[in-house]
Protein backbone atom coordinates (compact mmCIF):
# COMPACT_ATOMS: atom_id res chain seq x y z
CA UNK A 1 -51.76 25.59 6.66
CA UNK A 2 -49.31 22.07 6.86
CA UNK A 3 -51.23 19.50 5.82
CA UNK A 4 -52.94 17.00 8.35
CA UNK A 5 -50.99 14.12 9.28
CA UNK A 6 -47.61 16.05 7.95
CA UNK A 7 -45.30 17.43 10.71
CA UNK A 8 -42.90 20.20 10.08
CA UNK A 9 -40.55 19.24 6.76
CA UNK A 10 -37.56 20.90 8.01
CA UNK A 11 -34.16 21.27 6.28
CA UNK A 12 -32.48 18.01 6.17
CA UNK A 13 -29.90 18.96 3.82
CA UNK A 14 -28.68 21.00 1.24
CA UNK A 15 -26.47 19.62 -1.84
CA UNK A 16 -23.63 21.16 -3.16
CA UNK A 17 -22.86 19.13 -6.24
CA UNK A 18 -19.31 19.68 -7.50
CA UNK A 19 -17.61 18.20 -10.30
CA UNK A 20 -13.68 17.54 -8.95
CA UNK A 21 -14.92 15.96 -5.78
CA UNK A 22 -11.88 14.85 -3.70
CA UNK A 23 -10.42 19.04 -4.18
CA UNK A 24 -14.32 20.29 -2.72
CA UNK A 25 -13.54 17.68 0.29
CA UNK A 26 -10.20 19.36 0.52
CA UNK A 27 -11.47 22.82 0.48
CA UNK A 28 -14.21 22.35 2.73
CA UNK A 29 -11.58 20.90 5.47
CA UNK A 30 -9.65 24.77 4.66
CA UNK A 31 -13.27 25.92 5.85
CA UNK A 32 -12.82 24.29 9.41
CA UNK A 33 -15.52 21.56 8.52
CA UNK A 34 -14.25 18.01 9.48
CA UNK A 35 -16.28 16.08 6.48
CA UNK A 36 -17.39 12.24 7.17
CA UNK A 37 -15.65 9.85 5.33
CA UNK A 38 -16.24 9.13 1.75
CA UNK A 39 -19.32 6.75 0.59
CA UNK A 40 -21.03 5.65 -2.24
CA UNK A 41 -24.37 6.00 -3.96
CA UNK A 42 -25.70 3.02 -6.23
CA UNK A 43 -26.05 5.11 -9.08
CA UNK A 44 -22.78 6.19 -9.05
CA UNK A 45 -22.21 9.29 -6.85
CA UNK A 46 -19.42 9.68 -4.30
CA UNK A 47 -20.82 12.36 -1.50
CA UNK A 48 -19.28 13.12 2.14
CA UNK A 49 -21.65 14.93 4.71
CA UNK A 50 -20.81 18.23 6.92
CA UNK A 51 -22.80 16.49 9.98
CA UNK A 52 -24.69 18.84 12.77
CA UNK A 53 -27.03 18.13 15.25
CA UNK A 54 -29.88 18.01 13.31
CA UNK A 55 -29.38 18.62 9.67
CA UNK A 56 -26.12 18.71 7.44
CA UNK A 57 -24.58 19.86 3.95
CA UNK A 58 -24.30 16.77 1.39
CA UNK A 59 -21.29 17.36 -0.77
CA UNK A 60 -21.51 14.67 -3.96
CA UNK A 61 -19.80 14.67 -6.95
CA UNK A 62 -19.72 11.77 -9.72
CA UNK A 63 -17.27 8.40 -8.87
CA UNK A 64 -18.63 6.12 -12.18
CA UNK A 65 -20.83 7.19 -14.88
CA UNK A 66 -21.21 4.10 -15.71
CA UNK A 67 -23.55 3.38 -12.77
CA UNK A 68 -26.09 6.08 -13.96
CA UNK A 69 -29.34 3.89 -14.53
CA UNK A 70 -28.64 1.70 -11.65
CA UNK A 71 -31.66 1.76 -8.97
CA UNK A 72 -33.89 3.41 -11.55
CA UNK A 73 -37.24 4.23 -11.00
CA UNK A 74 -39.47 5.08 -13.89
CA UNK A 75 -36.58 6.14 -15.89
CA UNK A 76 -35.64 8.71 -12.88
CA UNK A 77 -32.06 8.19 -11.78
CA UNK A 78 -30.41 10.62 -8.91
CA UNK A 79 -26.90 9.67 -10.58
CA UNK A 80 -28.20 11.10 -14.12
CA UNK A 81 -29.61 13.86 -12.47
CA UNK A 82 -26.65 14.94 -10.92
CA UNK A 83 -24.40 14.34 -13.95
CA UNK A 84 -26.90 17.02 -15.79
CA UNK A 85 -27.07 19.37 -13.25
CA UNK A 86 -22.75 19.19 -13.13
CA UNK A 87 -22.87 19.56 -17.34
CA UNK A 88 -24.25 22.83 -16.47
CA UNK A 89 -22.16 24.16 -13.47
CA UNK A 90 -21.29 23.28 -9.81
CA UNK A 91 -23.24 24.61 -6.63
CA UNK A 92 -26.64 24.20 -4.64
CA UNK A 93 -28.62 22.00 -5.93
CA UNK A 94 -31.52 20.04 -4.78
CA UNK A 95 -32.49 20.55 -1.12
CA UNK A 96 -33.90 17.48 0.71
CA UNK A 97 -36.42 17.94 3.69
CA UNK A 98 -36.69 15.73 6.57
CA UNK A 99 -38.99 13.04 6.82
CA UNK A 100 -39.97 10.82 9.35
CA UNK A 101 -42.78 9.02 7.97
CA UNK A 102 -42.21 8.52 3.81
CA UNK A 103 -45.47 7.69 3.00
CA UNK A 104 -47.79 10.08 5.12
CA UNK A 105 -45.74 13.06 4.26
CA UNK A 106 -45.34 12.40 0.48
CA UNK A 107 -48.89 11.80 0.55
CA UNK A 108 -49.46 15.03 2.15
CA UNK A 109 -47.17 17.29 -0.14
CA UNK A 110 -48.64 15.50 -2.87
CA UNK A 111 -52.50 17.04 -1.43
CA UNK A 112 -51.38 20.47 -1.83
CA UNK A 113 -51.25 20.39 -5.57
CA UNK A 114 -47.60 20.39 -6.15
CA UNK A 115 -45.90 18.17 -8.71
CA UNK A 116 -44.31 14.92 -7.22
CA UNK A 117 -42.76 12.40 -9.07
CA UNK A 118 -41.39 9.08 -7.97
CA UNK A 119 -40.47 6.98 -5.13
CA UNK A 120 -36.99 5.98 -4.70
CA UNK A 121 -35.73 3.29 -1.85
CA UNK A 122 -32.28 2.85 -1.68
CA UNK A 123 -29.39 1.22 0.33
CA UNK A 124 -26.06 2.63 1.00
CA UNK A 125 -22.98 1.43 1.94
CA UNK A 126 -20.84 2.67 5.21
CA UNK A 127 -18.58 1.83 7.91
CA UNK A 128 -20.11 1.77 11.59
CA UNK A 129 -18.31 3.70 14.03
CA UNK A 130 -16.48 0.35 15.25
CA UNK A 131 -15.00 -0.12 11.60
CA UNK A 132 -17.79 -3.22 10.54
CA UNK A 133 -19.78 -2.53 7.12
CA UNK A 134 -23.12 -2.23 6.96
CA UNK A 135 -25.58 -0.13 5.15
CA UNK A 136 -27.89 3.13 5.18
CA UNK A 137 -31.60 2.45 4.34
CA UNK A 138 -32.99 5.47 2.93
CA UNK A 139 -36.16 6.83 1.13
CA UNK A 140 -36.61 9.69 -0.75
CA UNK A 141 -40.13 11.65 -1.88
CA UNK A 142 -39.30 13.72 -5.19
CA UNK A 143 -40.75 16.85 -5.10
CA UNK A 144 -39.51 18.25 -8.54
CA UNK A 145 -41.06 21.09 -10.56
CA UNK A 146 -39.63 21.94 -13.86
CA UNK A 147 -40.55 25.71 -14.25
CA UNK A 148 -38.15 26.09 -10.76
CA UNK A 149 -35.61 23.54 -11.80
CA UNK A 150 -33.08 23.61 -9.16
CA UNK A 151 -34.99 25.24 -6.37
CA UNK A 152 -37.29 22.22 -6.42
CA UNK A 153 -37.24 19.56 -3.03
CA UNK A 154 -36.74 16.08 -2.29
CA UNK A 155 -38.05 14.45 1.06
CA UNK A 156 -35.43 12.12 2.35
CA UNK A 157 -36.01 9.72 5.49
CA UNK A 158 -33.39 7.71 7.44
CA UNK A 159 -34.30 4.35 8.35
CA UNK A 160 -31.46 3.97 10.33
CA UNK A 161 -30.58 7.50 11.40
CA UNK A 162 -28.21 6.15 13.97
CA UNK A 163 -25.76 5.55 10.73
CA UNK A 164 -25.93 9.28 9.88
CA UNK A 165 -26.58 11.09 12.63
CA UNK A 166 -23.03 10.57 14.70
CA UNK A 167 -21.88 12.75 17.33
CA UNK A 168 -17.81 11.80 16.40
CA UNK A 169 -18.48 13.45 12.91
CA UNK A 170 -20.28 17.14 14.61
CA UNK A 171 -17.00 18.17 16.04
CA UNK A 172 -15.75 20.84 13.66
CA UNK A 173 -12.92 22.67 14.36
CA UNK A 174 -14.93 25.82 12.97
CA UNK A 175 -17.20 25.27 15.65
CA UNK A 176 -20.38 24.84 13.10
CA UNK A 177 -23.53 23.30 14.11
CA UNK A 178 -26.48 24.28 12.10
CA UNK A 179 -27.39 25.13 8.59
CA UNK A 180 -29.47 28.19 9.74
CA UNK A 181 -30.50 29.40 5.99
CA UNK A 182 -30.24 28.16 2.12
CA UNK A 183 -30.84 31.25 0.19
CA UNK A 184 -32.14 31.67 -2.98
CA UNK A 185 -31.89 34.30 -5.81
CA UNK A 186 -35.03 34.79 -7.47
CA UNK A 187 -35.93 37.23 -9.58
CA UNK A 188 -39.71 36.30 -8.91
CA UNK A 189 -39.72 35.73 -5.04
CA UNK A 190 -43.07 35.44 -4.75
CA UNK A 191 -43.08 31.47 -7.33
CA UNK A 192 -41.33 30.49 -4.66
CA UNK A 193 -43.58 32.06 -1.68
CA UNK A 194 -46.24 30.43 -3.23
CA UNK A 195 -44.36 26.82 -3.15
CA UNK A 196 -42.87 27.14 0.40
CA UNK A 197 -46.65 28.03 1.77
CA UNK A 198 -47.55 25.31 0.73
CA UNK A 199 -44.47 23.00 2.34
CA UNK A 200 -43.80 24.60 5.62
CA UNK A 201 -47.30 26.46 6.04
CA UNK A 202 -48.53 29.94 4.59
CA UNK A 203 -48.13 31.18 8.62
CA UNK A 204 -44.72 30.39 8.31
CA UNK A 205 -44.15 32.28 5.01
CA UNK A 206 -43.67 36.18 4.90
CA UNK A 207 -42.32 38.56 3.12
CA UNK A 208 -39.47 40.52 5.08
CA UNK A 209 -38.06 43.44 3.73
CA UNK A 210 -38.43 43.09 0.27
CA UNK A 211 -37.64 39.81 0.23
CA UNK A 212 -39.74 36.05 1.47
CA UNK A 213 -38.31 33.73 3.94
CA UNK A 214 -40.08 30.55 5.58
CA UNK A 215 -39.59 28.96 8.59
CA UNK A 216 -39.19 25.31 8.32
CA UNK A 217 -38.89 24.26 11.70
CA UNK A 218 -35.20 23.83 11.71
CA UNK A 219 -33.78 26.31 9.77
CA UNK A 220 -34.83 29.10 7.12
CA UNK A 221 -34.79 29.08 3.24
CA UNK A 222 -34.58 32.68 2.02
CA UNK A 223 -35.43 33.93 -1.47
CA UNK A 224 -33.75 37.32 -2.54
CA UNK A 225 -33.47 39.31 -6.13
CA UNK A 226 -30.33 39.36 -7.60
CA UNK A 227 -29.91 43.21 -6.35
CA UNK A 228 -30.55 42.03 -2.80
CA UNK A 229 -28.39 39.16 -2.98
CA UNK A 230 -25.72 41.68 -4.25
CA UNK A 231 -26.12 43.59 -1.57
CA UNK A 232 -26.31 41.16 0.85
CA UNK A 233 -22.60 39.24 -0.09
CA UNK A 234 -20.99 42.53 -1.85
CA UNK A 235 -17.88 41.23 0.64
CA UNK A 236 -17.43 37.93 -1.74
CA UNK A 237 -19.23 38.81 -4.86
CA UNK A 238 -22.07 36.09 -6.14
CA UNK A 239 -21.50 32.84 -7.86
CA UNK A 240 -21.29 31.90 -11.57
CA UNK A 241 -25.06 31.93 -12.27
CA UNK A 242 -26.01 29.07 -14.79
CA UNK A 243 -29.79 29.57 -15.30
CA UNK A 244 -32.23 32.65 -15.06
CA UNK A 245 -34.72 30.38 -12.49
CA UNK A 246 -34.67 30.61 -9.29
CA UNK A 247 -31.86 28.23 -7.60
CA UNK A 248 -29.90 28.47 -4.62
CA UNK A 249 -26.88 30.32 -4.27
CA UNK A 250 -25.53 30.11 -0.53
CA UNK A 251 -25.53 28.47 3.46
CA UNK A 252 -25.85 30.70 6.53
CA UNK A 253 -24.17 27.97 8.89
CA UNK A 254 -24.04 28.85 12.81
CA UNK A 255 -21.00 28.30 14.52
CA UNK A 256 -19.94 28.49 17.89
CA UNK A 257 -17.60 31.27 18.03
CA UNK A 258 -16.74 33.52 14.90
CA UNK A 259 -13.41 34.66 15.65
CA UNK A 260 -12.24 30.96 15.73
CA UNK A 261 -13.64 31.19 12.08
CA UNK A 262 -11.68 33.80 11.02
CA UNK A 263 -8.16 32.82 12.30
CA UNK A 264 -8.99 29.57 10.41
CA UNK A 265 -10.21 30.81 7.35
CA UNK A 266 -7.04 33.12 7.22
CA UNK A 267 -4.35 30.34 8.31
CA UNK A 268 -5.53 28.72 5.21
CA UNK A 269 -5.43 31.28 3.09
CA UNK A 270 -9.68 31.33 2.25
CA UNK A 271 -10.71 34.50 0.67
CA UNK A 272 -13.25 35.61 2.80
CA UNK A 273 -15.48 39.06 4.03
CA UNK A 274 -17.53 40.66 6.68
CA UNK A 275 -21.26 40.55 5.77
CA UNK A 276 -23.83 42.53 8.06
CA UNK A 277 -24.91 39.06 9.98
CA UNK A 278 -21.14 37.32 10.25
CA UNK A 279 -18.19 36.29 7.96
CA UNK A 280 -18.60 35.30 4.34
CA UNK A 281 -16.30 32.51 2.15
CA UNK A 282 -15.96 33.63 -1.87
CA UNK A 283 -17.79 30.89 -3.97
CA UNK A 284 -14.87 28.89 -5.31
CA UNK A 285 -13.80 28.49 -1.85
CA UNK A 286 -16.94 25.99 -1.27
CA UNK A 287 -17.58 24.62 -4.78
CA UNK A 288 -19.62 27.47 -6.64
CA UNK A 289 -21.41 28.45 -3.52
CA UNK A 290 -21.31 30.77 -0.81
CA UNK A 291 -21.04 29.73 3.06
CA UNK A 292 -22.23 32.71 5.27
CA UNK A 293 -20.82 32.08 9.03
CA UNK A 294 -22.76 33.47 12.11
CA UNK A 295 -22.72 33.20 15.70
């Protein structure tokens, strides 16, 4: 069961952390996304969002180590976090969940036994759509647990969502508007059955042909063995793995029309497959992760 008082924590949005940011941004604009412009963490990070209507793909990479510290809380710094997961390798990192009440749903998760760590309130700054400054007010809920490492959450709420959430930056010339699935390989699917019943709602977590997938309310995360996943992107071949726990591995994004995708993908010379759901984008294409495209 969710929690009382908690609504639906659905799939705000995944990270792909990469270490030469400014070539990802490049790449991902080869992929037919049309990435917001560039802005800034506190603690260092440089990131540009792959917008949709109601979640997105963070892409962040490091600007200035010399900012890791800054906005610290309890010795817990997103900026140092990211420059250890990139001294390992590149790819899917964290994934944040939406939030639109902070403090009820962190108290919530928190109820159903699973490890949470520290609140973190932070500012941001941006340009409006009219060219002014101004600044992002956000909140994040860590939901970290060491034994799953990168397959572990973070609860992120908008206080001004009408900063992020901008119709002039969901018009992709791929046609995408939805992250539909982060998938996971796992050799263990059932750690992280265990963990999403308890985030999204056991009712909402099954086991589907071999393999467990929950329902988050907007979108799917997806937990596969390393056979399955195999299988599954055969076309493109996997990542370069970096750890035996379970982390994430690739997007299913939904786009409006696939063959636009594909004349796209091959004007600009992406190595790319056929999968059984849709078209598939080889890992280095999309720093160190693979982006699944379905109608």
């Amino acid at each position: 069961m969710i929690p009382p008082h908690q609504h639906r924590l659905g799939i705000d949005h995944p990270v792909v952390s990469v270490r030469n940011h400014p070539a990802a941004v490049e790449r991902y604009i080869k992929l037919g996304f049309s990435p917001s412009p560039l802005s800034y963490h506190p603690w260092g990070s440089v990131l540009t969002l792959m917008m949709f209507e109601n979640n997105f793909i963070e892409l962040i990479g490091i600007d200035d180590a010399s900012k890791f510290g800054t906005n610290a809380v309890d010795g817990f710094c997103y900026g140092r976090t990211l420059g250890q997961f990139l001294e390992r390798s590149e790819g899917l990192g964290l994934l944040a969940l939406h939030s639109k009440n902070i403090e009820g749903d962190f108290a919530a998760v928190k109820a159903t036994g699973l490890p949470v760590q520290q609140r973190v309130d932070f500012r941001r700054k941006l340009i409006k759509a009219d060219g002014t400054p101004d600044e992002a007010v956000v909140s994040l809920g860590m939901v970290m647990d060491p034994d799953l490492g990168d397959a572990s959450n973070f609860l992120c709420q908008q206080h001004r969502p009408e900063f992020i959430w901008r119709k002039d930056w969901q018009d992709h010339p791929n046609g995408a508007n939805a992250v539909n699935e982060v998938i996971y390989v796992a050799e263990e699917p059932g750690v992280l059955e265990a963990r999403w019943a308890k985030l999204f709602g056991a009712e909402n977590t099954s086991w589907i042909d071999g393999h467990v997938e929950a329902d988050t309310g907007c979108g799917r995360v997806v937990a596969l063995t390393r056979s399955q996943a195999l299988e599954r992107f055969a076309c493109v071949g996997l990542p370069v793995s970096y750890t035996d726990k379970p982390h994430g591995f690739a997007l299913q994004i939904r786009v409006r029309d696939l063959g636009a995708v594909e004349r796209i993908l091959s004007e600009n010379g992406v190595v790319h497959g056929e999968t059984a759901r849709g078209v598939a984008v080889a890992p280095e294409a999309a720093g160190n992760t693979i982006i699944e495209f379905v109608e």
